[in-house]
N, C-alpha and C. Protein backbone atom coordinates (compact mmCIF):
# COMPACT_ATOMS: atom_id res chain seq x y z
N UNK A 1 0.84 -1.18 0.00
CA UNK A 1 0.00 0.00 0.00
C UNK A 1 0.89 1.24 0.00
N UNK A 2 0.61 2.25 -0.69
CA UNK A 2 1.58 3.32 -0.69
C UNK A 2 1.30 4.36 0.15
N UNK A 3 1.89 5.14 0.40
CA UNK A 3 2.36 6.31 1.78
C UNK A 3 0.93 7.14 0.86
N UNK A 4 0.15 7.66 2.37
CA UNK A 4 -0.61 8.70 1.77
C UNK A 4 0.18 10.34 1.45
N UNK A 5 -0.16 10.85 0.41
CA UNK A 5 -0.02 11.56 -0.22
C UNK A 5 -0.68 13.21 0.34
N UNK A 6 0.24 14.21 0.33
CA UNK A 6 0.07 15.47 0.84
C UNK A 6 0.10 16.51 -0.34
N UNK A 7 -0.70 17.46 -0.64
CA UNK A 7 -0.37 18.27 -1.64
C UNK A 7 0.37 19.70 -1.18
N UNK A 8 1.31 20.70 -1.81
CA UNK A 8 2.13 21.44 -1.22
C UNK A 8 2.68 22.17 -2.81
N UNK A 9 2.69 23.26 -2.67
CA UNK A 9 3.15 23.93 -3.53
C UNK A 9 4.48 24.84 -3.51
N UNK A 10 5.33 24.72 -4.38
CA UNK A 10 6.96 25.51 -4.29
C UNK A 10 7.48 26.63 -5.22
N UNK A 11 7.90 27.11 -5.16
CA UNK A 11 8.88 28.40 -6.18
C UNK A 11 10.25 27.06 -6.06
N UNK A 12 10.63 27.33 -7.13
CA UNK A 12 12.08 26.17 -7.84
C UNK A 12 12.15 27.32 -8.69
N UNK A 13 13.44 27.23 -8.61
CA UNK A 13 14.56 27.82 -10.08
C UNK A 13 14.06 27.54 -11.49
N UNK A 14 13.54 28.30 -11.94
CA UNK A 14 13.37 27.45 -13.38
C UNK A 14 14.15 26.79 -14.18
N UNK A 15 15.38 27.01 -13.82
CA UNK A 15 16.66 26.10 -14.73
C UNK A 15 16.50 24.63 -13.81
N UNK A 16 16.31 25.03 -12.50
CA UNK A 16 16.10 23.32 -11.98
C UNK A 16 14.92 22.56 -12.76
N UNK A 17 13.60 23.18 -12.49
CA UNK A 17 12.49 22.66 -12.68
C UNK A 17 12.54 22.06 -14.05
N UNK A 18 13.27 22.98 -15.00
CA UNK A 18 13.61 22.75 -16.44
C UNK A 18 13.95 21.04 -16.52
N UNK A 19 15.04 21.35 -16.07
CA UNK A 19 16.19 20.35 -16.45
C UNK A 19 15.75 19.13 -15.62
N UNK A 20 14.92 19.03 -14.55
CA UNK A 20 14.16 17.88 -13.83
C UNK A 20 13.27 17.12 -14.47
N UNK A 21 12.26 17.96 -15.28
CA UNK A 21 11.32 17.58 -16.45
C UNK A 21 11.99 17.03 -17.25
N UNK A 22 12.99 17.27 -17.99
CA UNK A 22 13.55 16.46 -18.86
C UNK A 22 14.16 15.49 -18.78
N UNK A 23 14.36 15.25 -17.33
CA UNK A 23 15.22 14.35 -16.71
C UNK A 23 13.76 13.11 -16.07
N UNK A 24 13.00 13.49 -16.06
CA UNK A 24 11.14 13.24 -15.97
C UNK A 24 10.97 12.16 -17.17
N UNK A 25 10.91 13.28 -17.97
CA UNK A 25 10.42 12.70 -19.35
C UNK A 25 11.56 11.45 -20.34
N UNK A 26 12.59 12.03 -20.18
CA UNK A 26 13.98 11.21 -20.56
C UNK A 26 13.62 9.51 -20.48
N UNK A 27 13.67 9.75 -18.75
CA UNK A 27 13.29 7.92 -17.75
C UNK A 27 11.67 7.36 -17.65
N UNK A 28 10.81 8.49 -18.53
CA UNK A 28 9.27 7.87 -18.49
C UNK A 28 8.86 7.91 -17.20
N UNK A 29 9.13 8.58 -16.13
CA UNK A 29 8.64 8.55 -15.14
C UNK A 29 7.98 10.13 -14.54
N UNK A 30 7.37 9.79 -13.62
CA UNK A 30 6.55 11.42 -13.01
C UNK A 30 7.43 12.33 -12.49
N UNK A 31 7.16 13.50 -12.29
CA UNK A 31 7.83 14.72 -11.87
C UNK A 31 7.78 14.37 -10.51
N UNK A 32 6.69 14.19 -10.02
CA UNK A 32 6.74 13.94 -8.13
C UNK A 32 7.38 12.81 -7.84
N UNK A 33 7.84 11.75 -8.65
CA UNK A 33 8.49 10.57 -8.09
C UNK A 33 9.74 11.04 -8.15
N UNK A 34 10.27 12.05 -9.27
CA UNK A 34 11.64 12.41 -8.86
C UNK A 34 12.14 13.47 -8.16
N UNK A 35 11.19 14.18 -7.92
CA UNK A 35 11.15 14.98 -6.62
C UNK A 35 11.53 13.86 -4.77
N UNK A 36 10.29 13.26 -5.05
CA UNK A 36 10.16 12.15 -3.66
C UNK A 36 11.63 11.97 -3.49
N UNK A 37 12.18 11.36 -4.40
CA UNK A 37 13.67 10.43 -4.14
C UNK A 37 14.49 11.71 -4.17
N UNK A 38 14.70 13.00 -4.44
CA UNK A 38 15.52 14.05 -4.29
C UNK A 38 15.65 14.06 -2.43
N UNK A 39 14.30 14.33 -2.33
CA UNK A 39 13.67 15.03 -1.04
C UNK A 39 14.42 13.90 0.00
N UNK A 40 13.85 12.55 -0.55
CA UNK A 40 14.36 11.53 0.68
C UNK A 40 16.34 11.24 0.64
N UNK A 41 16.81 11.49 -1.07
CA UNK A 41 18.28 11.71 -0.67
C UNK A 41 18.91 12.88 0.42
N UNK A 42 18.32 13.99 0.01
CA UNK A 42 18.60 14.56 1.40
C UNK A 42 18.44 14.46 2.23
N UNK A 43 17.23 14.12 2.90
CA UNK A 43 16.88 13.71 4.57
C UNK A 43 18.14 12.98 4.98
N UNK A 44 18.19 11.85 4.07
CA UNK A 44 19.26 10.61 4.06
C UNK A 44 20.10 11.36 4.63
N UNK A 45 20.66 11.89 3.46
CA UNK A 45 22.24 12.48 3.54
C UNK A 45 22.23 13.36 5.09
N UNK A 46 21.52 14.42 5.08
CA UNK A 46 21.66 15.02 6.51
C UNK A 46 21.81 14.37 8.10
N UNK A 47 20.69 13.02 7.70
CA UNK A 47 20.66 12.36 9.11
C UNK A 47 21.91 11.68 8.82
N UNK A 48 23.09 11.42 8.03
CA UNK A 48 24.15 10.39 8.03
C UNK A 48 25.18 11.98 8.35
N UNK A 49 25.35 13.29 7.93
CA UNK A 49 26.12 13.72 8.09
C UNK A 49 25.85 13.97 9.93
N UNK A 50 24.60 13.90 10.30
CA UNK A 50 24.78 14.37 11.70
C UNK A 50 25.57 13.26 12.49
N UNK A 51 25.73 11.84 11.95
CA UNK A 51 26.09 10.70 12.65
C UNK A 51 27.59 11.11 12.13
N UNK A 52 27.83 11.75 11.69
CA UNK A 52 29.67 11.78 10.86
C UNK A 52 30.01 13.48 12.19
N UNK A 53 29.03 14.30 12.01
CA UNK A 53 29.65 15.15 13.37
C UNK A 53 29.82 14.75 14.73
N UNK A 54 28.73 13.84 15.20
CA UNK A 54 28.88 13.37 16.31
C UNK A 54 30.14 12.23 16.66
N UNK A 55 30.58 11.57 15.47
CA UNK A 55 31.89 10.66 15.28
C UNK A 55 33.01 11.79 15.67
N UNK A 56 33.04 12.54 14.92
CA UNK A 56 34.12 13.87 14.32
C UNK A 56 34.25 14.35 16.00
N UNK A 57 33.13 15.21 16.37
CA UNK A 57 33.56 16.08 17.94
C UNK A 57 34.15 14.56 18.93
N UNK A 58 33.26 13.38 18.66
CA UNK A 58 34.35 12.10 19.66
C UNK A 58 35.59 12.50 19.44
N UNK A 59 35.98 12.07 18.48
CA UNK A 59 37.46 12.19 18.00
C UNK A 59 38.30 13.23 18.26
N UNK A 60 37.71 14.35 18.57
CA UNK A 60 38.43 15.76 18.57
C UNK A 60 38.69 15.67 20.10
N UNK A 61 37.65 15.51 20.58
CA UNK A 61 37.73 15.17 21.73
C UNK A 61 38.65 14.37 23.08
N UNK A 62 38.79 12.87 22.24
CA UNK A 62 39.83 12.53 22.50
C UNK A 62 41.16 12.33 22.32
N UNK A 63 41.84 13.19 20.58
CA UNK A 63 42.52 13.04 19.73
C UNK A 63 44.12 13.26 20.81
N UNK A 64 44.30 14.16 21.64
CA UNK A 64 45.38 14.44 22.56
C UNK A 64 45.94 13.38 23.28
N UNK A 65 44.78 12.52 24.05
CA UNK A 65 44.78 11.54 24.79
C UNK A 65 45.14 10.45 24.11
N UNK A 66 44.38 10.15 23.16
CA UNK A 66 44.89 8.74 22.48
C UNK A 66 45.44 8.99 21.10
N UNK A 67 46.07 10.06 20.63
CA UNK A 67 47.11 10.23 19.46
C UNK A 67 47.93 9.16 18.89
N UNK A 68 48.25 8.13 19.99
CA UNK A 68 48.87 7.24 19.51
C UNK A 68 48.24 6.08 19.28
N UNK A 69 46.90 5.87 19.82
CA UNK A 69 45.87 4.57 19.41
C UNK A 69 45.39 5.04 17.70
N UNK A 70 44.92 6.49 17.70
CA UNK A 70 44.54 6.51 16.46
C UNK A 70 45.66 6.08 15.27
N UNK A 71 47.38 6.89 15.34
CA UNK A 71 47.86 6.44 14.63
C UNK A 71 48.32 5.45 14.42
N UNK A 72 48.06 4.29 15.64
CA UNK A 72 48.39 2.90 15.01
C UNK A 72 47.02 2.64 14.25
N UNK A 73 45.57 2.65 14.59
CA UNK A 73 44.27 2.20 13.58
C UNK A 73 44.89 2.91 12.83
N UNK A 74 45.55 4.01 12.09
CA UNK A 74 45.77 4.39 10.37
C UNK A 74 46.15 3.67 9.79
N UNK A 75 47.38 2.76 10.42
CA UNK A 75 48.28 2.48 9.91
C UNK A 75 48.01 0.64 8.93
């Protein structure tokens, strides 16, 4: 069964909107399905970069203390 559906209206760049349509029409598929998968690559991407800052401040964190554990894992 598919996700219910919300309607919502946007201002886009017209060189985006352009070049999306054609990129639409190109693969035979709908404008909102390639919107959907834009929308959900970003969510993606943001919730993985917040898991890459929270790694990052660990590390900074302890980088003084264990300088020499990390550069043996480089190695």
């Amino acid at each position: 069964m598919s996700q219910p559906r919300e309607h919502f209206s946007a201002d886009l760049d017209a060189s985006l909107l352009a070049e999306l349509k054609t990129l639409a029409e190109a693969e035979g598929r709908e404008l909102r399905v390639l919107i959907d998968e834009a929308i959900a690559g970003l969510l993606k991407a943001k919730k993985a970069s917040n898991v890459r800052d929270h790694v990052m401040a660990t590390y900074k964190a302890t980088h003084d203390e264990y300088a020499d554990v990390y550069k043996k894992l480089a190695e």
